[in-house]
PDB file of N, CA and C in Angstrom:
ATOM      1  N   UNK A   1     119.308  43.490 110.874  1.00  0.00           N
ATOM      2  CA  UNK A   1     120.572  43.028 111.389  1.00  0.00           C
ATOM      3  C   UNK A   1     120.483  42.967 112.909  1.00  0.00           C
ATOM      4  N   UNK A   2     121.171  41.584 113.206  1.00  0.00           N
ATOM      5  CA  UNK A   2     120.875  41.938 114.628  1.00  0.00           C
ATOM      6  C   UNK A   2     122.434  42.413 115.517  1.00  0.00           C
ATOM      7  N   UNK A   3     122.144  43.236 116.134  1.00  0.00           N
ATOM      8  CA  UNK A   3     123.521  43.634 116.884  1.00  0.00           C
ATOM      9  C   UNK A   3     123.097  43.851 118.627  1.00  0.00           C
ATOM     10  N   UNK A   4     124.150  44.491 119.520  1.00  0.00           N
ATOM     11  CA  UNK A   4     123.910  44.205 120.698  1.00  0.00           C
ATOM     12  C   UNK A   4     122.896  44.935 121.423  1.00  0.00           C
ATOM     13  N   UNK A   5     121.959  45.523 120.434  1.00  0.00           N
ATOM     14  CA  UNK A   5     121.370  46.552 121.216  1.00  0.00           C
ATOM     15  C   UNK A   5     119.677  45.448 121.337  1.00  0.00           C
ATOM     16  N   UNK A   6     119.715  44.736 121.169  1.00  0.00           N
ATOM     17  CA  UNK A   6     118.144  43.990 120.791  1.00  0.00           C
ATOM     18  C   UNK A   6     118.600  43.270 121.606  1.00  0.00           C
ATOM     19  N   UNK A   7     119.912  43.118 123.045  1.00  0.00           N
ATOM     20  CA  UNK A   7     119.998  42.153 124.287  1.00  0.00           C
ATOM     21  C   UNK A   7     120.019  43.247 125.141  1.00  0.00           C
ATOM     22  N   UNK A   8     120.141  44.368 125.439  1.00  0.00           N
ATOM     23  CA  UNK A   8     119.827  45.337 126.286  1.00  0.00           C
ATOM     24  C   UNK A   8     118.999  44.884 127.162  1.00  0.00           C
ATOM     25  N   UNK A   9     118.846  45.243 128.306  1.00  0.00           N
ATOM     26  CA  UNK A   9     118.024  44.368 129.577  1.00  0.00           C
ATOM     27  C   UNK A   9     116.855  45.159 129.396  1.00  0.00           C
ATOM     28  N   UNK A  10     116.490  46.562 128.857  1.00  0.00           N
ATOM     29  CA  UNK A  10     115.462  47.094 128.667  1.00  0.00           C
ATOM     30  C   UNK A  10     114.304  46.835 127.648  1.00  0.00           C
ATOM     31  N   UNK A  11     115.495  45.893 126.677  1.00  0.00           N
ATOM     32  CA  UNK A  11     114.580  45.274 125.331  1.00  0.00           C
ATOM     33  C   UNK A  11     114.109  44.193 125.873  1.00  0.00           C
ATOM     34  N   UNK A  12     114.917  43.318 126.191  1.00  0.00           N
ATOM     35  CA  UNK A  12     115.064  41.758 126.581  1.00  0.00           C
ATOM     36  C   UNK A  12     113.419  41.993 127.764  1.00  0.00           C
ATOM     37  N   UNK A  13     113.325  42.929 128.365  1.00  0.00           N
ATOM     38  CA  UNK A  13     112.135  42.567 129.600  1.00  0.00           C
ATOM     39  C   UNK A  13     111.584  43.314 128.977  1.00  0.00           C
ATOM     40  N   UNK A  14     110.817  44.011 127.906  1.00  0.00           N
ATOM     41  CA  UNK A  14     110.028  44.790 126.922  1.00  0.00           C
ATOM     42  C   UNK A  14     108.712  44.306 127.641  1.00  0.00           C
ATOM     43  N   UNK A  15     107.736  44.241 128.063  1.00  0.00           N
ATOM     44  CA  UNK A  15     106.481  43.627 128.107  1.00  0.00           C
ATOM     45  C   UNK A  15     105.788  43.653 126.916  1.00  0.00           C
ATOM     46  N   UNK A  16     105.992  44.467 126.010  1.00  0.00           N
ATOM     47  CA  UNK A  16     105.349  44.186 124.638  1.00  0.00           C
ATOM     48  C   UNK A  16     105.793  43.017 124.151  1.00  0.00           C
ATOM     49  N   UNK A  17     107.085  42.860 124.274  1.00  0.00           N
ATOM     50  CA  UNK A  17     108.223  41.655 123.393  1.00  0.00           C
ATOM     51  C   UNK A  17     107.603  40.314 123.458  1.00  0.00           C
ATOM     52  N   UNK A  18     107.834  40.402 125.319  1.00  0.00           N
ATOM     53  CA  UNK A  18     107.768  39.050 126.329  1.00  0.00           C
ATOM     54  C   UNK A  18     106.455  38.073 125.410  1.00  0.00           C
ATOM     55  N   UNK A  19     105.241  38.338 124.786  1.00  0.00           N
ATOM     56  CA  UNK A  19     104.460  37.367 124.062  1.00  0.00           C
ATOM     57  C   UNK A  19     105.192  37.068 123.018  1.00  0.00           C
ATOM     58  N   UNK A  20     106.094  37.542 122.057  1.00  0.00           N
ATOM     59  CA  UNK A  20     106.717  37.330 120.846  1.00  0.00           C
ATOM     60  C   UNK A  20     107.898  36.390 121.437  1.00  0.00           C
ATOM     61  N   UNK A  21     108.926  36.897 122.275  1.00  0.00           N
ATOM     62  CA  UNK A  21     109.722  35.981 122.905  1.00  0.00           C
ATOM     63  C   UNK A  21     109.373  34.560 123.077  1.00  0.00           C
ATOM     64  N   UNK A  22     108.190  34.399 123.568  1.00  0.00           N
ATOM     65  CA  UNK A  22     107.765  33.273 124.545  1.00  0.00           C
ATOM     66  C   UNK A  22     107.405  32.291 123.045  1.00  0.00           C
ATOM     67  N   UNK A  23     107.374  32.810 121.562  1.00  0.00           N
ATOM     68  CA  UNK A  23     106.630  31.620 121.089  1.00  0.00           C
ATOM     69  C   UNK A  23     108.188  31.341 119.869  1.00  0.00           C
ATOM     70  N   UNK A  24     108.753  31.658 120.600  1.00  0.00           N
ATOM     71  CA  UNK A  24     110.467  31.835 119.715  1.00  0.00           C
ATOM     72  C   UNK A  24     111.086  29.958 120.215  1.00  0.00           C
ATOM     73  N   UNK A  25     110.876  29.249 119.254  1.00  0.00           N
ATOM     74  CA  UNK A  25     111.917  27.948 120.037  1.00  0.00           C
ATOM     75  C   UNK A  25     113.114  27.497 118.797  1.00  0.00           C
ATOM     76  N   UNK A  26     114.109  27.077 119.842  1.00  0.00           N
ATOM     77  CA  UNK A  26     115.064  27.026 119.081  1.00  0.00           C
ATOM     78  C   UNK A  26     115.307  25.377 119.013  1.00  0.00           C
ATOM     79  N   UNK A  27     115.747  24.506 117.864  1.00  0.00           N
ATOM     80  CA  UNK A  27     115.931  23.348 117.212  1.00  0.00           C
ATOM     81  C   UNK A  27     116.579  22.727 116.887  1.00  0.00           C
ATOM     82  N   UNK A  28     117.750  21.396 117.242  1.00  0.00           N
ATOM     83  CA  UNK A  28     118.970  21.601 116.618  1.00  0.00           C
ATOM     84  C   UNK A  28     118.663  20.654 115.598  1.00  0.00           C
ATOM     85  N   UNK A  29     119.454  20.628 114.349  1.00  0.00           N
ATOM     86  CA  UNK A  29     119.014  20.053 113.250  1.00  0.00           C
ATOM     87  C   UNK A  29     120.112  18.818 112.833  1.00  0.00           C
ATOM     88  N   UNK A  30     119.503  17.333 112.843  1.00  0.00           N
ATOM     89  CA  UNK A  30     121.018  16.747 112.711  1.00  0.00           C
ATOM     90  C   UNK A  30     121.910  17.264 111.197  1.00  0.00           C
ATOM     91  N   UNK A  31     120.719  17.480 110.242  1.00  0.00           N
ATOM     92  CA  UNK A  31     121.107  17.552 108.609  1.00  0.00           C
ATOM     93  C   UNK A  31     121.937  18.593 108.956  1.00  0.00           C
ATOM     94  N   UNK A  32     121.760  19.639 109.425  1.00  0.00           N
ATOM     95  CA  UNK A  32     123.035  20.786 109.246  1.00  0.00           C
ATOM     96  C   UNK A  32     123.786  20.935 110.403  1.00  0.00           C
ATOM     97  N   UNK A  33     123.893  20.081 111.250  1.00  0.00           N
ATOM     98  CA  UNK A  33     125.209  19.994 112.169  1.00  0.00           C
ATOM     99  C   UNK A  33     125.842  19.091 111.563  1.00  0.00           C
ATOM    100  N   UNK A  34     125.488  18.140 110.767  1.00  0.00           N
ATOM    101  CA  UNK A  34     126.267  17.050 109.450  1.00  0.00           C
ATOM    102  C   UNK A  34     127.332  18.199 107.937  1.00  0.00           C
ATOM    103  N   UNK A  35     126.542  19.249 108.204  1.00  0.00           N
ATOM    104  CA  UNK A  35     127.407  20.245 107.421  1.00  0.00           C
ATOM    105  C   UNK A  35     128.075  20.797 107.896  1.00  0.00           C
ATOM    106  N   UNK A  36     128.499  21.338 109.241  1.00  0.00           N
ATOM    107  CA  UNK A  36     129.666  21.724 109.719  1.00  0.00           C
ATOM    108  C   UNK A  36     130.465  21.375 109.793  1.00  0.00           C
ATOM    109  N   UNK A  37     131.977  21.656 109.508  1.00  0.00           N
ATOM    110  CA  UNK A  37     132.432  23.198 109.399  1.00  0.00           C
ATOM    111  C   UNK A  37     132.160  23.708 108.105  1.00  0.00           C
ATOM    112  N   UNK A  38     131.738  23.633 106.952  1.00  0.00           N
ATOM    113  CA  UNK A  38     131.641  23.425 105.333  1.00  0.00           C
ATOM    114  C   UNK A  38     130.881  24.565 105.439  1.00  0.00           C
ATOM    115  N   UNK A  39     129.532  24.138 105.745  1.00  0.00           N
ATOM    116  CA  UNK A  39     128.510  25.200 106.146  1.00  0.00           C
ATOM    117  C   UNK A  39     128.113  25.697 107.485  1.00  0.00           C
ATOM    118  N   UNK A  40     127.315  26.551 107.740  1.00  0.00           N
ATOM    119  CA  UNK A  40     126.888  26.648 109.101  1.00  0.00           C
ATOM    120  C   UNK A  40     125.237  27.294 108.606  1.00  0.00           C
ATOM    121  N   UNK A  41     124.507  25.969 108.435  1.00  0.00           N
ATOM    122  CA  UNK A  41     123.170  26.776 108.021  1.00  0.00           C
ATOM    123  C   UNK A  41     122.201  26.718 109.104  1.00  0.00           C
ATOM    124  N   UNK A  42     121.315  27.594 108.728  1.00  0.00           N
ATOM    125  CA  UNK A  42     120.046  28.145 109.218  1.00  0.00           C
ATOM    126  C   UNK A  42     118.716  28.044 109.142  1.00  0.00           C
ATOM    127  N   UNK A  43     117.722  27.808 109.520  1.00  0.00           N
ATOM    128  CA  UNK A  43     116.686  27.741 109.095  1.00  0.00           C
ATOM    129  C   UNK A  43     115.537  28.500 110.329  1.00  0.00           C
ATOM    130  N   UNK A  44     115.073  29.557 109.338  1.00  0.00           N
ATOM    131  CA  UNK A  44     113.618  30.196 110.330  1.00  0.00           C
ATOM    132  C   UNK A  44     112.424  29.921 109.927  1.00  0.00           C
ATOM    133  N   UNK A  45     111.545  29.369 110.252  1.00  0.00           N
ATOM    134  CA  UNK A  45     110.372  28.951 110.045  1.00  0.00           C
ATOM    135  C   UNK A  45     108.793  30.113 111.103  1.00  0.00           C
ATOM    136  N   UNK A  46     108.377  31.097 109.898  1.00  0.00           N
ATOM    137  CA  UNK A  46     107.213  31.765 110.750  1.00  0.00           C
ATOM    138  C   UNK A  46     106.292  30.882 110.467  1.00  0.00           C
ATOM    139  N   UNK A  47     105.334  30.178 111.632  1.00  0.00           N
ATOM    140  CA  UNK A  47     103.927  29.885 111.760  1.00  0.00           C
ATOM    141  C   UNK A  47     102.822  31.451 111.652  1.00  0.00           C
ATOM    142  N   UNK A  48     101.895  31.382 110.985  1.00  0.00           N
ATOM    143  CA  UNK A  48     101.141  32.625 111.420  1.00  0.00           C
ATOM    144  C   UNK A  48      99.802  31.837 111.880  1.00  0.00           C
ATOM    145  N   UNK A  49      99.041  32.762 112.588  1.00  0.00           N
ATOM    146  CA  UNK A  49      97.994  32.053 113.231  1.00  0.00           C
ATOM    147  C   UNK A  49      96.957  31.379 112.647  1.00  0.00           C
ATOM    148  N   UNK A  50      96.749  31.742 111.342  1.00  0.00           N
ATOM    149  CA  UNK A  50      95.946  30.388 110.587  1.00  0.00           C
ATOM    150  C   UNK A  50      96.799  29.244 109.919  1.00  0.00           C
ATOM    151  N   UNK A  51      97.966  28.756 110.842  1.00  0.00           N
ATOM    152  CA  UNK A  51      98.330  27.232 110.329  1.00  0.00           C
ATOM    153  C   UNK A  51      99.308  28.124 109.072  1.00  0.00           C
ATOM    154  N   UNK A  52      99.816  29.113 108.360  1.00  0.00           N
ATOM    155  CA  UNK A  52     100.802  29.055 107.644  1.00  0.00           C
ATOM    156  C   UNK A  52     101.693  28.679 108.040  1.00  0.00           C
ATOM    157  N   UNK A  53     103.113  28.440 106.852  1.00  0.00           N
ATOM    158  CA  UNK A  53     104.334  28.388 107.354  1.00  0.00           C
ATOM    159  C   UNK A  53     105.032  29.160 106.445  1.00  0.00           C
ATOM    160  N   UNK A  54     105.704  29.683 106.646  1.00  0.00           N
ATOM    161  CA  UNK A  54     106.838  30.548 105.939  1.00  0.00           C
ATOM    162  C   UNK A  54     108.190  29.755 106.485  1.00  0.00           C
ATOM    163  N   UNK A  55     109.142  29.581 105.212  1.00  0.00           N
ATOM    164  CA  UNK A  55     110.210  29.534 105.942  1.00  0.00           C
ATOM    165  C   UNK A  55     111.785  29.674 104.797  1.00  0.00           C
ATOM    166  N   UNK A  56     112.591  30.578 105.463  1.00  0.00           N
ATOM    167  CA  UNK A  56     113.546  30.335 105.096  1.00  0.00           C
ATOM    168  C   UNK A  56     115.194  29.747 105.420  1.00  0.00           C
ATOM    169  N   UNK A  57     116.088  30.030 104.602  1.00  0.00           N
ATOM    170  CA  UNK A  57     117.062  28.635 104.931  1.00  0.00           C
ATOM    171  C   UNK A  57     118.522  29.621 104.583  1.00  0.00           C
ATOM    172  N   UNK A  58     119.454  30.004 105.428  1.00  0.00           N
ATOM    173  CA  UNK A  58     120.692  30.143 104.688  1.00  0.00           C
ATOM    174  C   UNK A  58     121.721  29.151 104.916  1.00  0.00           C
ATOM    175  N   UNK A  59     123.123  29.261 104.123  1.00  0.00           N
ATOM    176  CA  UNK A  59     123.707  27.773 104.802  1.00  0.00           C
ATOM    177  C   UNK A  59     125.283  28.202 104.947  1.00  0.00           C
ATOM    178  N   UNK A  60     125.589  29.915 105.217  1.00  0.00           N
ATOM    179  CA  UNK A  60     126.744  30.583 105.651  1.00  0.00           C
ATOM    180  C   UNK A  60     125.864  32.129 106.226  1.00  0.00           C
ATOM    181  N   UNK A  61     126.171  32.315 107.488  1.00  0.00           N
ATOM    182  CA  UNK A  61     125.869  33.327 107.886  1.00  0.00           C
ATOM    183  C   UNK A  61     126.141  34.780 107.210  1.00  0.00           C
ATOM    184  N   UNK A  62     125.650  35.925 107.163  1.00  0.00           N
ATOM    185  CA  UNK A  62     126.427  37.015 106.735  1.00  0.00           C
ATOM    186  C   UNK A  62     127.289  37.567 107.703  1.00  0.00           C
ATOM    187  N   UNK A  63     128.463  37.949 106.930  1.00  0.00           N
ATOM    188  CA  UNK A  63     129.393  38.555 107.071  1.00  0.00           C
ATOM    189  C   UNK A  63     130.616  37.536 106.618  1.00  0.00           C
ATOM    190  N   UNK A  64     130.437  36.195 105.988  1.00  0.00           N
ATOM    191  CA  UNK A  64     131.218  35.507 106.217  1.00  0.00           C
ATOM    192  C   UNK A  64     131.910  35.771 104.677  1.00  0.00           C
ATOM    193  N   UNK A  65     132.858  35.172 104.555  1.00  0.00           N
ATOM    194  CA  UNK A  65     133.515  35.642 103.315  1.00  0.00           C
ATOM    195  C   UNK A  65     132.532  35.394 101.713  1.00  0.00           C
ATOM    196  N   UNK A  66     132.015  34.360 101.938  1.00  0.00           N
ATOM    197  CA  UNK A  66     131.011  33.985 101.261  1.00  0.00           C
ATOM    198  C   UNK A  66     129.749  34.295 101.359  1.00  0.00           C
ATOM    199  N   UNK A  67     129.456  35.565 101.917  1.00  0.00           N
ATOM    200  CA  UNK A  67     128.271  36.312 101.882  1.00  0.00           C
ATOM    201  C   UNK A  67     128.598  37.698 103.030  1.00  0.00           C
ATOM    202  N   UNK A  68     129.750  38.365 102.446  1.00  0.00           N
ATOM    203  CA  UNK A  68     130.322  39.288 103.187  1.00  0.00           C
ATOM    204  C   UNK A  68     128.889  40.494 103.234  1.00  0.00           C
ATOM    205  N   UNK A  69     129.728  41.512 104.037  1.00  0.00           N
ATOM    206  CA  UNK A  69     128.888  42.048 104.807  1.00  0.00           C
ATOM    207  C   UNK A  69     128.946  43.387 103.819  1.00  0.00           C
ATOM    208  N   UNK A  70     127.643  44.446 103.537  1.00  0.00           N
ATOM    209  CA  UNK A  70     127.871  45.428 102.471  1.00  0.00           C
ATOM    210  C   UNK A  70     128.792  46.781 103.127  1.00  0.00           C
ATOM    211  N   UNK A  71     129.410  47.508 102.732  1.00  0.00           N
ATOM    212  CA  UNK A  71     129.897  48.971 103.490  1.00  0.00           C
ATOM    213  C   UNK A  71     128.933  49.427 104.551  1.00  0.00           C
ATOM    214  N   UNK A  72     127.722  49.733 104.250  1.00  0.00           N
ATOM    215  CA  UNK A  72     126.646  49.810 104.898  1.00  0.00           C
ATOM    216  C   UNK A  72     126.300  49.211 106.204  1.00  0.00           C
ATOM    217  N   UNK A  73     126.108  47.877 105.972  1.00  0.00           N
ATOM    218  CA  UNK A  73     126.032  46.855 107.309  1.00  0.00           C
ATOM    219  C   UNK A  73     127.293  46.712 107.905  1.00  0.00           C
ATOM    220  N   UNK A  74     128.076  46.982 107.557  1.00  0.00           N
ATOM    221  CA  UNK A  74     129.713  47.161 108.648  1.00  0.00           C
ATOM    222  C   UNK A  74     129.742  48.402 109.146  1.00  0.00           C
ATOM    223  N   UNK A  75     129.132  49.408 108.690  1.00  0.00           N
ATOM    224  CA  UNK A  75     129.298  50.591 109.180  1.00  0.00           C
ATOM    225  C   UNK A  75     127.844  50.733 111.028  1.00  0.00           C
ATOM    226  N   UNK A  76     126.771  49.793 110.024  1.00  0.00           N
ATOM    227  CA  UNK A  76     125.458  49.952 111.214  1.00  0.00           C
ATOM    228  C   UNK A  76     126.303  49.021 112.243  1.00  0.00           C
ATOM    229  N   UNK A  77     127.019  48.058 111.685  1.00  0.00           N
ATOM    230  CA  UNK A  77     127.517  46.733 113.065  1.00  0.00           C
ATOM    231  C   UNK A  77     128.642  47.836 114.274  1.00  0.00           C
ATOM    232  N   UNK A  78     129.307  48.696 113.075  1.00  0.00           N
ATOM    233  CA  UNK A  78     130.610  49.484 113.996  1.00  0.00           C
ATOM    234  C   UNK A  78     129.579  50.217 115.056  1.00  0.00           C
ATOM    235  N   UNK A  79     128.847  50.775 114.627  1.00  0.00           N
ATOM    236  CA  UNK A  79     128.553  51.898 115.432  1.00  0.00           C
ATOM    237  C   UNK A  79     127.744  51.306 116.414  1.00  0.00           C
ATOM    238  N   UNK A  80     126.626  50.277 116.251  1.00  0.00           N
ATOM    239  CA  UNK A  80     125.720  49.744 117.114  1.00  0.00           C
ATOM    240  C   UNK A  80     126.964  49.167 118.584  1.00  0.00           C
ATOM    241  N   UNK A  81     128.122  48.019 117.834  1.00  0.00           N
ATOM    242  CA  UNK A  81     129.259  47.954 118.866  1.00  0.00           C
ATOM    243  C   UNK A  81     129.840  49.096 119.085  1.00  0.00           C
ATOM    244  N   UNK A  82     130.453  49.805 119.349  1.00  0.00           N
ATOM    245  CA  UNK A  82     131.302  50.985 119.174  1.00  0.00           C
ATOM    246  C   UNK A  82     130.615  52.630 120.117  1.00  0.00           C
ATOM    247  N   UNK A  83     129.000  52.084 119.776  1.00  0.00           N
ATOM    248  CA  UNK A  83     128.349  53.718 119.878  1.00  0.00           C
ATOM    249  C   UNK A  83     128.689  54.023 121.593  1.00  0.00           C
ATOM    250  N   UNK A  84     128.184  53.032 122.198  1.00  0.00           N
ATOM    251  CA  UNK A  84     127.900  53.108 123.758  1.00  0.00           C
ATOM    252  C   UNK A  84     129.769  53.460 124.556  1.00  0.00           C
ATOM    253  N   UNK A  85     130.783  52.833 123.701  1.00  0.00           N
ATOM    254  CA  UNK A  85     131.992  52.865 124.361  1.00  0.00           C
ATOM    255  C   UNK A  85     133.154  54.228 123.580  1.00  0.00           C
ATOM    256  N   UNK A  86     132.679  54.932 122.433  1.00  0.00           N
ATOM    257  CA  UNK A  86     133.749  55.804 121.968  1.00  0.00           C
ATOM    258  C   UNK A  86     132.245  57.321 121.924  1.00  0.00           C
ATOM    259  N   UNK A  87     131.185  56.828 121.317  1.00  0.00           N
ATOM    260  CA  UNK A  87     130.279  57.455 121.252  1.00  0.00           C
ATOM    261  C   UNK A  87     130.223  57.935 119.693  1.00  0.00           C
ATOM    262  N   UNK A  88     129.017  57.615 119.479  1.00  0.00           N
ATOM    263  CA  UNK A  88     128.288  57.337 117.884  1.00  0.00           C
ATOM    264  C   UNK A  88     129.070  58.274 116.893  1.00  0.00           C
ATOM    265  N   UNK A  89     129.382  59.938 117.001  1.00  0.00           N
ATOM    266  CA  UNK A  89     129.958  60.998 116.800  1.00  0.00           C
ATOM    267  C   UNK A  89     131.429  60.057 116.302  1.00  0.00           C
ATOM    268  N   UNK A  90     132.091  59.339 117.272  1.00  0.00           N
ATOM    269  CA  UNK A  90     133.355  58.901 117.682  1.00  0.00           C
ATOM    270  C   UNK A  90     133.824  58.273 116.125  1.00  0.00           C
ATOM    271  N   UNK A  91     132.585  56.983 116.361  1.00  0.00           N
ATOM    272  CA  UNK A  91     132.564  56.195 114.960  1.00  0.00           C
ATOM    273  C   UNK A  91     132.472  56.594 113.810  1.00  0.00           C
ATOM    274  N   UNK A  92     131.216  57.363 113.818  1.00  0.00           N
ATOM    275  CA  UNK A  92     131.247  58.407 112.365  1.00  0.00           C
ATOM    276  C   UNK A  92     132.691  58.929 111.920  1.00  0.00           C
ATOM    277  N   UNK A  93     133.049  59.362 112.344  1.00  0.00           N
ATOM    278  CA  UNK A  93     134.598  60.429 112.512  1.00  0.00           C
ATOM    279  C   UNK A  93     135.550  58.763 112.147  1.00  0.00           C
ATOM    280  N   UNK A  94     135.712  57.509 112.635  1.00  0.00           N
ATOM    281  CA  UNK A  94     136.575  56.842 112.317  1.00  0.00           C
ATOM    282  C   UNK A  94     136.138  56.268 110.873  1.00  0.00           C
ATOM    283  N   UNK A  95     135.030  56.292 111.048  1.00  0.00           N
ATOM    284  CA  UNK A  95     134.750  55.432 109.545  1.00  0.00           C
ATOM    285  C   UNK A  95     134.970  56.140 108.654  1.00  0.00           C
ATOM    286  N   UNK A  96     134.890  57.635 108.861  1.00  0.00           N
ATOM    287  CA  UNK A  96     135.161  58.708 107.551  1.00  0.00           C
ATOM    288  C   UNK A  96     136.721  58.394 107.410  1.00  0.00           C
ATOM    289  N   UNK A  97     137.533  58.350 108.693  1.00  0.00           N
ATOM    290  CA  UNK A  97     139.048  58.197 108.283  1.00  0.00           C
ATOM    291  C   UNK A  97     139.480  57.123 107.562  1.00  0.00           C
ATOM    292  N   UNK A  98     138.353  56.220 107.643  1.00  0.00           N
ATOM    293  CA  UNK A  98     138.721  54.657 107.619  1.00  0.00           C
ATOM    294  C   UNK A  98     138.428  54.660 105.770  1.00  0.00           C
ATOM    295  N   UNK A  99     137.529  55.232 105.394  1.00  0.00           N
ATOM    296  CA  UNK A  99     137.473  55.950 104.105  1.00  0.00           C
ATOM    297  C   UNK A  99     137.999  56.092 103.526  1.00  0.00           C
ATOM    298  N   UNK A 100     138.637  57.326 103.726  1.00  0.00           N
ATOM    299  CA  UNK A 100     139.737  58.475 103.186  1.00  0.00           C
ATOM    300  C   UNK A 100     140.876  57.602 103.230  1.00  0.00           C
ATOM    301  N   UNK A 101     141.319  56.481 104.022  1.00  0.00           N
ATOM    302  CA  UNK A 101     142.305  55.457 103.917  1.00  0.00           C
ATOM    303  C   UNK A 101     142.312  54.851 102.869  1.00  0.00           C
ATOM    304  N   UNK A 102     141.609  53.954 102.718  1.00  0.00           N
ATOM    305  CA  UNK A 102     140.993  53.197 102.047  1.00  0.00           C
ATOM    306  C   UNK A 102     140.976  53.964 100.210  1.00  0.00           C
ATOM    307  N   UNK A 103     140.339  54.943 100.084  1.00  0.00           N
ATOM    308  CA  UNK A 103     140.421  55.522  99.079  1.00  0.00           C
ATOM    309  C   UNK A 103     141.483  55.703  98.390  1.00  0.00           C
ATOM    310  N   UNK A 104     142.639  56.232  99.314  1.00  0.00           N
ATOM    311  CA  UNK A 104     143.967  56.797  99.105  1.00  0.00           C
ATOM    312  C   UNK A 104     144.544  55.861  98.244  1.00  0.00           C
ATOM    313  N   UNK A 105     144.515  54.672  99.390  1.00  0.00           N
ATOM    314  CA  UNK A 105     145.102  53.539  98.808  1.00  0.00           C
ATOM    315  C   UNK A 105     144.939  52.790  97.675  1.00  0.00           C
ATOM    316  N   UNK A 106     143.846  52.817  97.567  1.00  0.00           N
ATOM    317  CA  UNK A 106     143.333  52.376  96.090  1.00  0.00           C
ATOM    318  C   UNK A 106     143.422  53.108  94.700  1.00  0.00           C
ATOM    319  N   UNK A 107     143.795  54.553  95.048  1.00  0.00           N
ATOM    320  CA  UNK A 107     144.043  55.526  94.455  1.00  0.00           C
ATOM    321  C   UNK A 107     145.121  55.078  93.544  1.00  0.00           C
TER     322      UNK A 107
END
């Protein structure tokens, strides 16, 4: 999952990264800007160094209602946003309330 911590200025200038970065290009595709707003798809394509291609395709991002996001991955998204401004402890403690809400109610 990607969240805000993989733009950190400490990741982003990584010198390990900077070769992986550099072979990253981005593509716009007419076929799926012809699907928007309907869809909003995707496509990643790995080259590996003997000429493979790998590639896959989604055509609604996750989290979207149509490929919502699991308890799990809302909980890693809260805290990754959340950790640096209430503090990680902070979140834990809301999501348990957010829980125990949630539970009640359904109760």
């Amino acid at each position: 999952m990607v969240t805000p911590l993989q733009f950190k200025e400490e990741r982003v200038l990584d010198k390990a990264l900077i070769p992986i970065m550099d072979k990253v290009k981005v593509v716009a595709n007419e076929e799926f800007e012809a699907l928007f707003p309907k869809f909003q798809p995707s496509r990643v394509t790995i080259t590996t160094n003997d000429g493979k291609s790998h590639s896959t395709r989604v055509d609604v991002p996750k989290g979207d209602p149509r490929d919502p996001m699991t308890e799990d991955e809302i909980a890693v998204k809260f805290t990754a946003l959340g950790g640096d401004v209430i503090g990680k402890d902070q979140c834990k403690k809301l999501q348990k309330l957010h829980h125990e809400h949630r539970d009640r109610r359904e109760a």
